[in-house]
PDB file of N, CA and C in Angstrom:
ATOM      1  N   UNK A   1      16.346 158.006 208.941  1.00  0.00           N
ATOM      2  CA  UNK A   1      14.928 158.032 209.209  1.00  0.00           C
ATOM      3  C   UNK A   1      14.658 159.110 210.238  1.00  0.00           C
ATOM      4  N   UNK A   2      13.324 159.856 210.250  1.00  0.00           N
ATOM      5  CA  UNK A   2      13.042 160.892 211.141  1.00  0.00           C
ATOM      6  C   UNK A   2      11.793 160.677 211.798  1.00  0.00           C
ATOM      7  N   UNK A   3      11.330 160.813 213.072  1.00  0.00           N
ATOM      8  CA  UNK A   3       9.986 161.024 213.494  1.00  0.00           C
ATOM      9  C   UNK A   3       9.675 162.732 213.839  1.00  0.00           C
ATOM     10  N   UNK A   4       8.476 162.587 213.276  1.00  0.00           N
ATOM     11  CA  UNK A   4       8.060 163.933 212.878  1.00  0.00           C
ATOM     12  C   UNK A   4       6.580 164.135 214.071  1.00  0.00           C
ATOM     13  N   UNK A   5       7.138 164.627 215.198  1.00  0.00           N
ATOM     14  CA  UNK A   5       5.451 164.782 216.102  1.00  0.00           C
ATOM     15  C   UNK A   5       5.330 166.169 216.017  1.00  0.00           C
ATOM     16  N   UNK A   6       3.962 166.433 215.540  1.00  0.00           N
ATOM     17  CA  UNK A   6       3.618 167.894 216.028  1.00  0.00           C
ATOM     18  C   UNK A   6       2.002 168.082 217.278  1.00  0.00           C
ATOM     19  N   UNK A   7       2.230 168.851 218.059  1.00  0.00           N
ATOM     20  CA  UNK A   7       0.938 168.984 218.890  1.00  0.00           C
ATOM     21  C   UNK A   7       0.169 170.243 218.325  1.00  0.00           C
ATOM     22  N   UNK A   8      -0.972 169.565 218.017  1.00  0.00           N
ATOM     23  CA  UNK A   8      -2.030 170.232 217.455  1.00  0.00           C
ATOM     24  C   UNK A   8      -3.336 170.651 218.050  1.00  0.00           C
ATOM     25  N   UNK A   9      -4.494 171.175 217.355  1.00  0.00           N
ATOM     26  CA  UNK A   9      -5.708 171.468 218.242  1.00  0.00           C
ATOM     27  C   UNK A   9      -6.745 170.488 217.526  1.00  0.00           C
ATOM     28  N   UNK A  10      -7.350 169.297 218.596  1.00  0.00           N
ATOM     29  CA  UNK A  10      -7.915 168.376 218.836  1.00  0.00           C
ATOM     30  C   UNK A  10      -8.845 168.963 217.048  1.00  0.00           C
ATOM     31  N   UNK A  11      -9.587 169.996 217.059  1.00  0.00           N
ATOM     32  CA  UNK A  11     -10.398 170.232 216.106  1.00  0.00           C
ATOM     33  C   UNK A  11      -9.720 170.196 214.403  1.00  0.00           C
ATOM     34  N   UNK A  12      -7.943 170.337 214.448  1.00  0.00           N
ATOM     35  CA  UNK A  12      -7.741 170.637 213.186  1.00  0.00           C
ATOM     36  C   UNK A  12      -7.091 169.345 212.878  1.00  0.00           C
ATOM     37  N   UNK A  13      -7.381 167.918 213.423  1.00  0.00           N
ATOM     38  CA  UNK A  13      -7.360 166.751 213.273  1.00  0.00           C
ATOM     39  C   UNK A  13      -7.128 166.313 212.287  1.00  0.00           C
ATOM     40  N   UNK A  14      -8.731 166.736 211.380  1.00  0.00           N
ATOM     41  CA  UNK A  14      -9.050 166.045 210.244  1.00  0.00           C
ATOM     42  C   UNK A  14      -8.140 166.983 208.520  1.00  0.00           C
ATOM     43  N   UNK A  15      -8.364 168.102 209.377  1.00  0.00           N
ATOM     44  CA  UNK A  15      -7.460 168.628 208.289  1.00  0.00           C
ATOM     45  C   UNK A  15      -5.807 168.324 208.037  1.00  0.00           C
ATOM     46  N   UNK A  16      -5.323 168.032 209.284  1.00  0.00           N
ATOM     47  CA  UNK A  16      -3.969 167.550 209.328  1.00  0.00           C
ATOM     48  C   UNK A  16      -3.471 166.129 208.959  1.00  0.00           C
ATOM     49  N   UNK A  17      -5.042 165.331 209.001  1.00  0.00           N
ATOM     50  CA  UNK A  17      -4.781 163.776 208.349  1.00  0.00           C
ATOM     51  C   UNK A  17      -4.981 164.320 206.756  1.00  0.00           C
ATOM     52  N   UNK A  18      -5.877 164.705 206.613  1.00  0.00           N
ATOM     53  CA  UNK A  18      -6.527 165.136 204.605  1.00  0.00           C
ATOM     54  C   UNK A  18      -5.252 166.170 204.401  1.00  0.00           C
ATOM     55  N   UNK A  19      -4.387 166.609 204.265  1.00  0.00           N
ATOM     56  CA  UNK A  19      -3.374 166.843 204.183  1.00  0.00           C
ATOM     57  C   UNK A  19      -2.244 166.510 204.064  1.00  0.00           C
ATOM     58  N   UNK A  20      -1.904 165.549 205.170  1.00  0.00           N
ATOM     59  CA  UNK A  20      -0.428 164.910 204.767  1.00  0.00           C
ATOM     60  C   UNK A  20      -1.122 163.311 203.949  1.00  0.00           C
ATOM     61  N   UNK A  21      -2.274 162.497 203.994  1.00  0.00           N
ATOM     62  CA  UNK A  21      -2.686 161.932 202.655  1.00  0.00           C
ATOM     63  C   UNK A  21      -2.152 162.274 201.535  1.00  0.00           C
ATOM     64  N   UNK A  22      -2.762 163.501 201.067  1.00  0.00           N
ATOM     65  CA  UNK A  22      -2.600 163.800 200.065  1.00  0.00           C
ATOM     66  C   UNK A  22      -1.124 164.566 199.573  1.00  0.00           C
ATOM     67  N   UNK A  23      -0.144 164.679 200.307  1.00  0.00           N
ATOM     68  CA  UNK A  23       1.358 164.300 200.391  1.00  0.00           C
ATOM     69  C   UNK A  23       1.631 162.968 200.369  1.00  0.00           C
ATOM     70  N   UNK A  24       1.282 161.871 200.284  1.00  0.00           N
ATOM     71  CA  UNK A  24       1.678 160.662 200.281  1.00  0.00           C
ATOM     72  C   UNK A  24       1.949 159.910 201.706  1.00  0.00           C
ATOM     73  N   UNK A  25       1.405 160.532 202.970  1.00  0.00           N
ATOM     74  CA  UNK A  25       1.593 160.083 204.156  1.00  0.00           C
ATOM     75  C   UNK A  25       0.487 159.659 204.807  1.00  0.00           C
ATOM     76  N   UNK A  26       0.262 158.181 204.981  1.00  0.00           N
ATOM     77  CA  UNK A  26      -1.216 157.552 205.394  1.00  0.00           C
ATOM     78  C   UNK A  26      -0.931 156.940 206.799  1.00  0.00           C
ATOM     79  N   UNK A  27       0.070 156.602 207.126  1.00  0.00           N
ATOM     80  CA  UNK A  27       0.112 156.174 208.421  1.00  0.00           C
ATOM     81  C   UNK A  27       1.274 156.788 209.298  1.00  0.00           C
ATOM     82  N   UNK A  28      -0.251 157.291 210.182  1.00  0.00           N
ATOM     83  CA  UNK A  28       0.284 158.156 211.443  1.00  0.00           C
ATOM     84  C   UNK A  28      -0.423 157.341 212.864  1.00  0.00           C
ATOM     85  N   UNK A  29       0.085 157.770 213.741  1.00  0.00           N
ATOM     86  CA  UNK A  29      -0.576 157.276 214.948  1.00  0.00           C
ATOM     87  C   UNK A  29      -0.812 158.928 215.800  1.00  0.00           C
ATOM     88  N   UNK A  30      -1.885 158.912 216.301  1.00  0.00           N
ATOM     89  CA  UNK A  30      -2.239 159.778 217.192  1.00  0.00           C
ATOM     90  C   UNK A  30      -2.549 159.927 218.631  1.00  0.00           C
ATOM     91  N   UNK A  31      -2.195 160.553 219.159  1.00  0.00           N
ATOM     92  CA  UNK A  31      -2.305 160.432 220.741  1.00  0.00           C
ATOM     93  C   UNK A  31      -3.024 161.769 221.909  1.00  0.00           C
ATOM     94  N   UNK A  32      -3.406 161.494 222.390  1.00  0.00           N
ATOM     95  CA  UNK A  32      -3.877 162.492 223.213  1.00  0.00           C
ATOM     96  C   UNK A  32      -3.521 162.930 224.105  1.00  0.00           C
ATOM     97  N   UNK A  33      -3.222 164.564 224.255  1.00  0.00           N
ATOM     98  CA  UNK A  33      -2.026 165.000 224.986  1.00  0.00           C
ATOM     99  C   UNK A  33      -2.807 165.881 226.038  1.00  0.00           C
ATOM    100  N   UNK A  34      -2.255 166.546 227.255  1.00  0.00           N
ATOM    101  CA  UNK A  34      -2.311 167.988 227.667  1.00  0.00           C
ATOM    102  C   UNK A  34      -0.914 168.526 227.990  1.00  0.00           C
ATOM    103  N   UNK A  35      -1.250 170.441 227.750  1.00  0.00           N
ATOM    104  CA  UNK A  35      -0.133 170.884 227.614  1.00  0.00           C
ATOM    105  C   UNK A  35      -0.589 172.297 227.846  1.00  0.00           C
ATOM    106  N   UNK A  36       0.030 173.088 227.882  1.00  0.00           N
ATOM    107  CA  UNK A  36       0.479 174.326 228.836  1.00  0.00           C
ATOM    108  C   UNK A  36       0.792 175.431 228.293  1.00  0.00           C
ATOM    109  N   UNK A  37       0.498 176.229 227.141  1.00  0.00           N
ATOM    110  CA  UNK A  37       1.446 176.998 226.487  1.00  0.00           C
ATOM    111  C   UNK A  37       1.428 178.371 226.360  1.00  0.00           C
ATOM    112  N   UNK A  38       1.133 179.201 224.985  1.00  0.00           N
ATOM    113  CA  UNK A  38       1.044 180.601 224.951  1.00  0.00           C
ATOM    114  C   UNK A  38      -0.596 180.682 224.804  1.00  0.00           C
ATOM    115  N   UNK A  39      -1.660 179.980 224.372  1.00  0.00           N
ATOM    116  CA  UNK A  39      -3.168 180.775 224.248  1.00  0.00           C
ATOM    117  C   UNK A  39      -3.139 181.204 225.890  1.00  0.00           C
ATOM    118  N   UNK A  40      -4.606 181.941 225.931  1.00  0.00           N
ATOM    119  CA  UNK A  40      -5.260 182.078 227.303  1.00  0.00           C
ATOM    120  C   UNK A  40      -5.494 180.748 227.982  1.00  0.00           C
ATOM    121  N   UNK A  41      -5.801 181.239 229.009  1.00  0.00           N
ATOM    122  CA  UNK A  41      -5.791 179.985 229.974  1.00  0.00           C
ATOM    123  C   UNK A  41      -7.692 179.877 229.854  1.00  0.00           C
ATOM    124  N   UNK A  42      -8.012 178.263 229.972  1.00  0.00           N
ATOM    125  CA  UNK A  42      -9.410 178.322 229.328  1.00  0.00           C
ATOM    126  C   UNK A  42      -9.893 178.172 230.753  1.00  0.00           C
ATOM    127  N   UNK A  43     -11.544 178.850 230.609  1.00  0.00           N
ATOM    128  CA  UNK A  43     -12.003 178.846 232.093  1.00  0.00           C
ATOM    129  C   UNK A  43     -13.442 177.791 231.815  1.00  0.00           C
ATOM    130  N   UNK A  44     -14.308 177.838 232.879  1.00  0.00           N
ATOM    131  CA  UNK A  44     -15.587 176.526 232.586  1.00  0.00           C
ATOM    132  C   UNK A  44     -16.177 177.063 234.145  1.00  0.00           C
ATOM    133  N   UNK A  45     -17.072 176.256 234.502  1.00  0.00           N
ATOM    134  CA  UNK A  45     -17.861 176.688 235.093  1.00  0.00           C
ATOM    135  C   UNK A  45     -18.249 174.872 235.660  1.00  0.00           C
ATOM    136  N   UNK A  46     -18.393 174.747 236.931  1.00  0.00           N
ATOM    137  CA  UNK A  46     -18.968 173.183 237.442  1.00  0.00           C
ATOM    138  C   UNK A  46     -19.589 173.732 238.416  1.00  0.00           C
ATOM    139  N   UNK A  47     -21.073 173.213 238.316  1.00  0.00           N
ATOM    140  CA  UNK A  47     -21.972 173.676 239.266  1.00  0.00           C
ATOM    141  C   UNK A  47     -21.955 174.613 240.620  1.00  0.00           C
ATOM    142  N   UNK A  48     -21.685 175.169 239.199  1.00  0.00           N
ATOM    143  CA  UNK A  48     -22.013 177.250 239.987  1.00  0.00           C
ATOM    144  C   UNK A  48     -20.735 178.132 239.858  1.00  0.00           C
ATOM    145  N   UNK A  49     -19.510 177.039 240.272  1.00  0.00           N
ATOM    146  CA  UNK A  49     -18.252 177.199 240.622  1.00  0.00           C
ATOM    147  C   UNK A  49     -17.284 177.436 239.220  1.00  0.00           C
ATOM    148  N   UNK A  50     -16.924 178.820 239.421  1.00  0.00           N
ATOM    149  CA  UNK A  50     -15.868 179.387 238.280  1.00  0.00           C
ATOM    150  C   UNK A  50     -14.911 178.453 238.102  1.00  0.00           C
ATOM    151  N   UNK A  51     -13.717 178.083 237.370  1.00  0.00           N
ATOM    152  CA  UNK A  51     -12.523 177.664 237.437  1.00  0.00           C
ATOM    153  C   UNK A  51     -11.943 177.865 236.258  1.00  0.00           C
ATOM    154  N   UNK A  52     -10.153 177.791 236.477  1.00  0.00           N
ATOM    155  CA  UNK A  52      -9.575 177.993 235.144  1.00  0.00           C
ATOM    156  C   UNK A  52      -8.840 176.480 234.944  1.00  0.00           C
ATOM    157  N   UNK A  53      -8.542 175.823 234.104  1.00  0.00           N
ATOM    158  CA  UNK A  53      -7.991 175.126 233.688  1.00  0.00           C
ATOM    159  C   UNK A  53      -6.271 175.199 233.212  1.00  0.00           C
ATOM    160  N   UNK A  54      -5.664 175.084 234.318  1.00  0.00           N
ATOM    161  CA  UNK A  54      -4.252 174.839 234.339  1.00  0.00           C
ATOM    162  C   UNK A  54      -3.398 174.388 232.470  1.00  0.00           C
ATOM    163  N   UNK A  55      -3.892 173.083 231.822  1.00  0.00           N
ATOM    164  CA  UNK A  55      -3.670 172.717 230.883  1.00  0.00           C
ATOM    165  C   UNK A  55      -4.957 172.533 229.910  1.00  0.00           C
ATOM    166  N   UNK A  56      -4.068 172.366 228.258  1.00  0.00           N
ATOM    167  CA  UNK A  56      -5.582 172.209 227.590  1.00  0.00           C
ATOM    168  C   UNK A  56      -5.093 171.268 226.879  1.00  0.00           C
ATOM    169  N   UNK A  57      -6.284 170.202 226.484  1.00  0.00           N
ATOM    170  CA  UNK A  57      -6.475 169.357 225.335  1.00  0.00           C
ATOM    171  C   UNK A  57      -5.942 169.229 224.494  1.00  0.00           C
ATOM    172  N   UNK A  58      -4.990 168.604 223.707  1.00  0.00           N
ATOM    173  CA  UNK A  58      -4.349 168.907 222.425  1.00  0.00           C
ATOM    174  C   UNK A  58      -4.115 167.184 222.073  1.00  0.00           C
ATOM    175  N   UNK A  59      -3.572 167.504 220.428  1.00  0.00           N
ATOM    176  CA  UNK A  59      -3.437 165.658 219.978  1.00  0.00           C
ATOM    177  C   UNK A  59      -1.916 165.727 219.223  1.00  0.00           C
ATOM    178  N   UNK A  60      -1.546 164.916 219.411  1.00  0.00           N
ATOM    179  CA  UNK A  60       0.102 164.616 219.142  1.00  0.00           C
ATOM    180  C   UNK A  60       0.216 163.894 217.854  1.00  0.00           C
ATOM    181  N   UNK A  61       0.415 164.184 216.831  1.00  0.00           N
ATOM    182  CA  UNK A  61       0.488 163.379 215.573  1.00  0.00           C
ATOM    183  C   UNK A  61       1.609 162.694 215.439  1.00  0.00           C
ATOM    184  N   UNK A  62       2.087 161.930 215.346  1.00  0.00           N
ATOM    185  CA  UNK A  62       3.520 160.931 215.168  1.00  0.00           C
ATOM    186  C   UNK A  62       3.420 160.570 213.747  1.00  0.00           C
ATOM    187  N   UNK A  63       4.490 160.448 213.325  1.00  0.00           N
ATOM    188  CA  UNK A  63       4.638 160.203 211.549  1.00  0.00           C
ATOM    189  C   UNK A  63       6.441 159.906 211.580  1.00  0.00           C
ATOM    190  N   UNK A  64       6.619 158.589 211.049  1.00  0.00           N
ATOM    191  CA  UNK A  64       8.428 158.081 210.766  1.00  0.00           C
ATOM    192  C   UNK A  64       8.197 157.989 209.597  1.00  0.00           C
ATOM    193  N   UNK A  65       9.563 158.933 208.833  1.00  0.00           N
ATOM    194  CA  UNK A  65       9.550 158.821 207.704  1.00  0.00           C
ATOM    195  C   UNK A  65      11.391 158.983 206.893  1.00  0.00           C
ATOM    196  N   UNK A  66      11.319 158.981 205.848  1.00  0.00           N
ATOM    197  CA  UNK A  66      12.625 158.882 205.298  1.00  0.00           C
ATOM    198  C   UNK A  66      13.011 160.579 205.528  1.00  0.00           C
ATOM    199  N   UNK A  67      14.050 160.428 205.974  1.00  0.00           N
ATOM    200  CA  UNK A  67      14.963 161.850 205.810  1.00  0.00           C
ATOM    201  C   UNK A  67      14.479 162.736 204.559  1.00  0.00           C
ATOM    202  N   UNK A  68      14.503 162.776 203.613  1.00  0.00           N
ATOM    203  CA  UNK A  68      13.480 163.466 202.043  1.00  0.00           C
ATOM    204  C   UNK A  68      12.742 163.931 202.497  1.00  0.00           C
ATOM    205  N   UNK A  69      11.590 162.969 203.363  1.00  0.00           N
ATOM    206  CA  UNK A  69      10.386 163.626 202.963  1.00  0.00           C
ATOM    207  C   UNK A  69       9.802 164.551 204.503  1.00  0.00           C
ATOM    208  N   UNK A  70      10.660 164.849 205.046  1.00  0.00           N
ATOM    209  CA  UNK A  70      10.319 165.640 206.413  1.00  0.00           C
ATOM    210  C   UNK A  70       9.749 166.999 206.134  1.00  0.00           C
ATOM    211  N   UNK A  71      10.541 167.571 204.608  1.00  0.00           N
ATOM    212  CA  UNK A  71       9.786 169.219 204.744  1.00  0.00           C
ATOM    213  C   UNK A  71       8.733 168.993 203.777  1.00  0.00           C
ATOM    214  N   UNK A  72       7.700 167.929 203.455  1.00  0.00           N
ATOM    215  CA  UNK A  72       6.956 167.843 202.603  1.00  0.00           C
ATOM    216  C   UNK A  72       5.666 167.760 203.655  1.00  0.00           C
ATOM    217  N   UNK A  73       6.083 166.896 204.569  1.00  0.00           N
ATOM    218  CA  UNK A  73       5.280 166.524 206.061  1.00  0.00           C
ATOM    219  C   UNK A  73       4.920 167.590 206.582  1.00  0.00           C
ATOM    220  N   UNK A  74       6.270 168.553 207.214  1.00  0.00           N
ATOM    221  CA  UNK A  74       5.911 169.308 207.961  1.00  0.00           C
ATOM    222  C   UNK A  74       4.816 170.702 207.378  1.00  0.00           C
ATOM    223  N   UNK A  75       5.050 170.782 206.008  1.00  0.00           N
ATOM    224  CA  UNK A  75       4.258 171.761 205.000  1.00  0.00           C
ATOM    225  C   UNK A  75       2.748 171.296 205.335  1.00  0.00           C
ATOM    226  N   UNK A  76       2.756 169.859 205.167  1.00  0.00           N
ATOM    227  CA  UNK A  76       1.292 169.500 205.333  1.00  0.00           C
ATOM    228  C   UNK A  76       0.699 169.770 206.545  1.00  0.00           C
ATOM    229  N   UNK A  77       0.971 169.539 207.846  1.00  0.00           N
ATOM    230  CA  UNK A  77       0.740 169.758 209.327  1.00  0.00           C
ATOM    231  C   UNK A  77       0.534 171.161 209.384  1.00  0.00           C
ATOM    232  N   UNK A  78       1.456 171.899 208.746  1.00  0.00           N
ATOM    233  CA  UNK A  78       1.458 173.317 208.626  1.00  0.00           C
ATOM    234  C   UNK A  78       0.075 173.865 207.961  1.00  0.00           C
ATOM    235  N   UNK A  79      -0.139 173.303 206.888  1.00  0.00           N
ATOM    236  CA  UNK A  79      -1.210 173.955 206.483  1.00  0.00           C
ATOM    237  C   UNK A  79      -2.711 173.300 207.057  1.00  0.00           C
ATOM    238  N   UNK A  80      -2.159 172.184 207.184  1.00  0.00           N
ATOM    239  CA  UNK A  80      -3.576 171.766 208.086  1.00  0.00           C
ATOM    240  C   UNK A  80      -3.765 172.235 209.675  1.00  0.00           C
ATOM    241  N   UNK A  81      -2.851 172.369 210.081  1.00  0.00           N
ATOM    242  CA  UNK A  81      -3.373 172.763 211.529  1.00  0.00           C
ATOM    243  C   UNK A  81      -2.891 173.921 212.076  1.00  0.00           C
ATOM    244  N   UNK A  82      -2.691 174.916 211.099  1.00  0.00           N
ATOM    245  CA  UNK A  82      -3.090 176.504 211.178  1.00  0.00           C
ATOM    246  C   UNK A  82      -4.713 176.906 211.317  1.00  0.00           C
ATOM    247  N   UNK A  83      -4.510 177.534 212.196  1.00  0.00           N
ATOM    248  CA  UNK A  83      -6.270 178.315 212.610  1.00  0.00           C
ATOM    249  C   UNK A  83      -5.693 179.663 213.134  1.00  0.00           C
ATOM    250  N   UNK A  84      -4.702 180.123 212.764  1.00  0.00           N
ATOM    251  CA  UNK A  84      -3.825 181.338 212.561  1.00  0.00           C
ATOM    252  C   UNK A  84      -4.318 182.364 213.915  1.00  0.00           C
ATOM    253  N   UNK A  85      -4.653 181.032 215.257  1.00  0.00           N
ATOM    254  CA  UNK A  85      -4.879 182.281 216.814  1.00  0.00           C
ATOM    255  C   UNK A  85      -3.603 181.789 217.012  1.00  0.00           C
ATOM    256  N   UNK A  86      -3.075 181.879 218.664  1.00  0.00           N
ATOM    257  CA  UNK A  86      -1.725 181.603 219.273  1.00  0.00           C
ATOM    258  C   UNK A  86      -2.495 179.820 220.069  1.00  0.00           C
ATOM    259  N   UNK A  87      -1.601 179.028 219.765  1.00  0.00           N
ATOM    260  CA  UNK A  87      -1.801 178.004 220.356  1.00  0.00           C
ATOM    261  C   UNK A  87      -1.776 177.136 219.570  1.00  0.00           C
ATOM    262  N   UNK A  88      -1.782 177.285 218.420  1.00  0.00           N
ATOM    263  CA  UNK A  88      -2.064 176.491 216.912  1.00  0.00           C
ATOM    264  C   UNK A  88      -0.690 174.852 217.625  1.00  0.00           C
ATOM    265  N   UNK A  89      -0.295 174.805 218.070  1.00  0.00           N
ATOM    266  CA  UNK A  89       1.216 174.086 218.863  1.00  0.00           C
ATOM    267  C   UNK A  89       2.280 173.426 218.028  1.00  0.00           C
ATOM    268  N   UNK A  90       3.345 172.933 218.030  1.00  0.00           N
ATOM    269  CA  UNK A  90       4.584 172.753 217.406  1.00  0.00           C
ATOM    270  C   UNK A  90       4.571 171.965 216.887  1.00  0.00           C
ATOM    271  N   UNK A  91       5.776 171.595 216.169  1.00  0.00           N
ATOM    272  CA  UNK A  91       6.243 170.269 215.225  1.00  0.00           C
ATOM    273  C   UNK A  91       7.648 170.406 216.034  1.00  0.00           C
ATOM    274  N   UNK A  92       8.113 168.749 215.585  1.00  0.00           N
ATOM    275  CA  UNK A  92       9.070 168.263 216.691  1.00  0.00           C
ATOM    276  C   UNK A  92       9.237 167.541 215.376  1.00  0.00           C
ATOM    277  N   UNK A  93      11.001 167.691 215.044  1.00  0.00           N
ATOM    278  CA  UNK A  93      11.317 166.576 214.376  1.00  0.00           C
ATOM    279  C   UNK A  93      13.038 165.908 214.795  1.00  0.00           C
ATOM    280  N   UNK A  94      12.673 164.455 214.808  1.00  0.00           N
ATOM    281  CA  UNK A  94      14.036 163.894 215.327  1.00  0.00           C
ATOM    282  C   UNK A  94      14.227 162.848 214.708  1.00  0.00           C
ATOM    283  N   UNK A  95      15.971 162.661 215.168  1.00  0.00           N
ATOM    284  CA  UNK A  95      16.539 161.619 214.440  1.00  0.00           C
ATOM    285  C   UNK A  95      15.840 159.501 215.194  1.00  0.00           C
ATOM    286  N   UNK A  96      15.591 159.105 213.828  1.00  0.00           N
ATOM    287  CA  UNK A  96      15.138 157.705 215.143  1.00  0.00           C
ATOM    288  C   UNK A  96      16.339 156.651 214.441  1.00  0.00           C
ATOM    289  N   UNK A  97      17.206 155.710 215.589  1.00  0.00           N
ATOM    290  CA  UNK A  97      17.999 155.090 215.577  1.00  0.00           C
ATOM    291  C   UNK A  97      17.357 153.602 215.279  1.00  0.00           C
ATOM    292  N   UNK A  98      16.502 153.223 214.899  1.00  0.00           N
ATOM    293  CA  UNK A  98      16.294 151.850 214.472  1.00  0.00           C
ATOM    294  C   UNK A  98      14.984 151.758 215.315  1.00  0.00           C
ATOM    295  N   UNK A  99      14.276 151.326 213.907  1.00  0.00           N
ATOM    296  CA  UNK A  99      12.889 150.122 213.617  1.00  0.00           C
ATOM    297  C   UNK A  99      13.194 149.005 214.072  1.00  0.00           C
ATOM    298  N   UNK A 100      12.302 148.104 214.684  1.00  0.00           N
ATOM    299  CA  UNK A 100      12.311 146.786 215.261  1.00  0.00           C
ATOM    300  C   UNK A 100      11.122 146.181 215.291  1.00  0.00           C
ATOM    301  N   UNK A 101      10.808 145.439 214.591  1.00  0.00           N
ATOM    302  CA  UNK A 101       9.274 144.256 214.809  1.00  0.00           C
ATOM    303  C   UNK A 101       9.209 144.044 216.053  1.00  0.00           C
ATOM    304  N   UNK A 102       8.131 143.692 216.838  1.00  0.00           N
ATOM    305  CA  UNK A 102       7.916 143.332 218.294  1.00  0.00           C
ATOM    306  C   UNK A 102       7.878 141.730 217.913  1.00  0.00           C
ATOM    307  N   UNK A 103       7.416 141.120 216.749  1.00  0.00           N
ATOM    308  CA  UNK A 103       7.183 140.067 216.401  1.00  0.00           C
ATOM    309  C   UNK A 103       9.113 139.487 215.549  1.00  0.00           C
ATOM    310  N   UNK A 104       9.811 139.620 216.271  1.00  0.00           N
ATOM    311  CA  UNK A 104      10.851 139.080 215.595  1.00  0.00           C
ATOM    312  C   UNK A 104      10.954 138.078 214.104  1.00  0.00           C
ATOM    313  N   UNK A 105      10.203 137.129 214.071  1.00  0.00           N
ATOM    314  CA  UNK A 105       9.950 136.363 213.099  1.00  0.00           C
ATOM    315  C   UNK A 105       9.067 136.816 211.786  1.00  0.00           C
ATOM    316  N   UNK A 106       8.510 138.351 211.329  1.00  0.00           N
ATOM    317  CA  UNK A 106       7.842 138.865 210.709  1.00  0.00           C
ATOM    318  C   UNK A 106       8.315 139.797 209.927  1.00  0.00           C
TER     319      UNK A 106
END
């Protein structure tokens, strides 16, 4: 079995769920990240006052799946959460050592 996280841009969300769907992958969990990487550093403005923002916004997709189907996954993430600037962020895939119910009896 493999878990497959990639960090993405908050906006290419929906394309990265309508994507691996339609690969056969419906349950993911998502999380909300910050992180640090190659785009520009984003700047904003708070009453009056310039500033840059150290880290930016991004969402972490999690997906466990059978060993098979990892380069079918990662194709999908790929094509959904390309917006082809620098920052588009990674896929992470690893080995997971055992599933466990929290509910023992289920």
């Amino acid at each position: 079995m493999k878990r497959v996280q990639a960090v993405i841009r908050p906006e290419r969300l929906d394309a990265v769920q309508h994507r691996l769907a339609e690969a056969g992958f419906v349950g993911v969990m998502v999380y909300d990240v910050r992180g640090h990487g190659s785009e520009e550093q984003a700047t904003g403005e708070y009453r009056g006052v310039a500033f840059s923002m150290s880290v930016k916004h991004k969402l972490l997709v999690d997906v466990l799946l059978e060993d098979d189907e990892v380069t079918a996954a990662v194709a999908a993430i790929q094509s959904g959460g390309a917006s082809g600037k620098p920052g588009d962020g990674l896929i992470f895939v690893a080995d997971v050592a055992g599933i466990y119910p929290v509910d023992p009896g289920s």
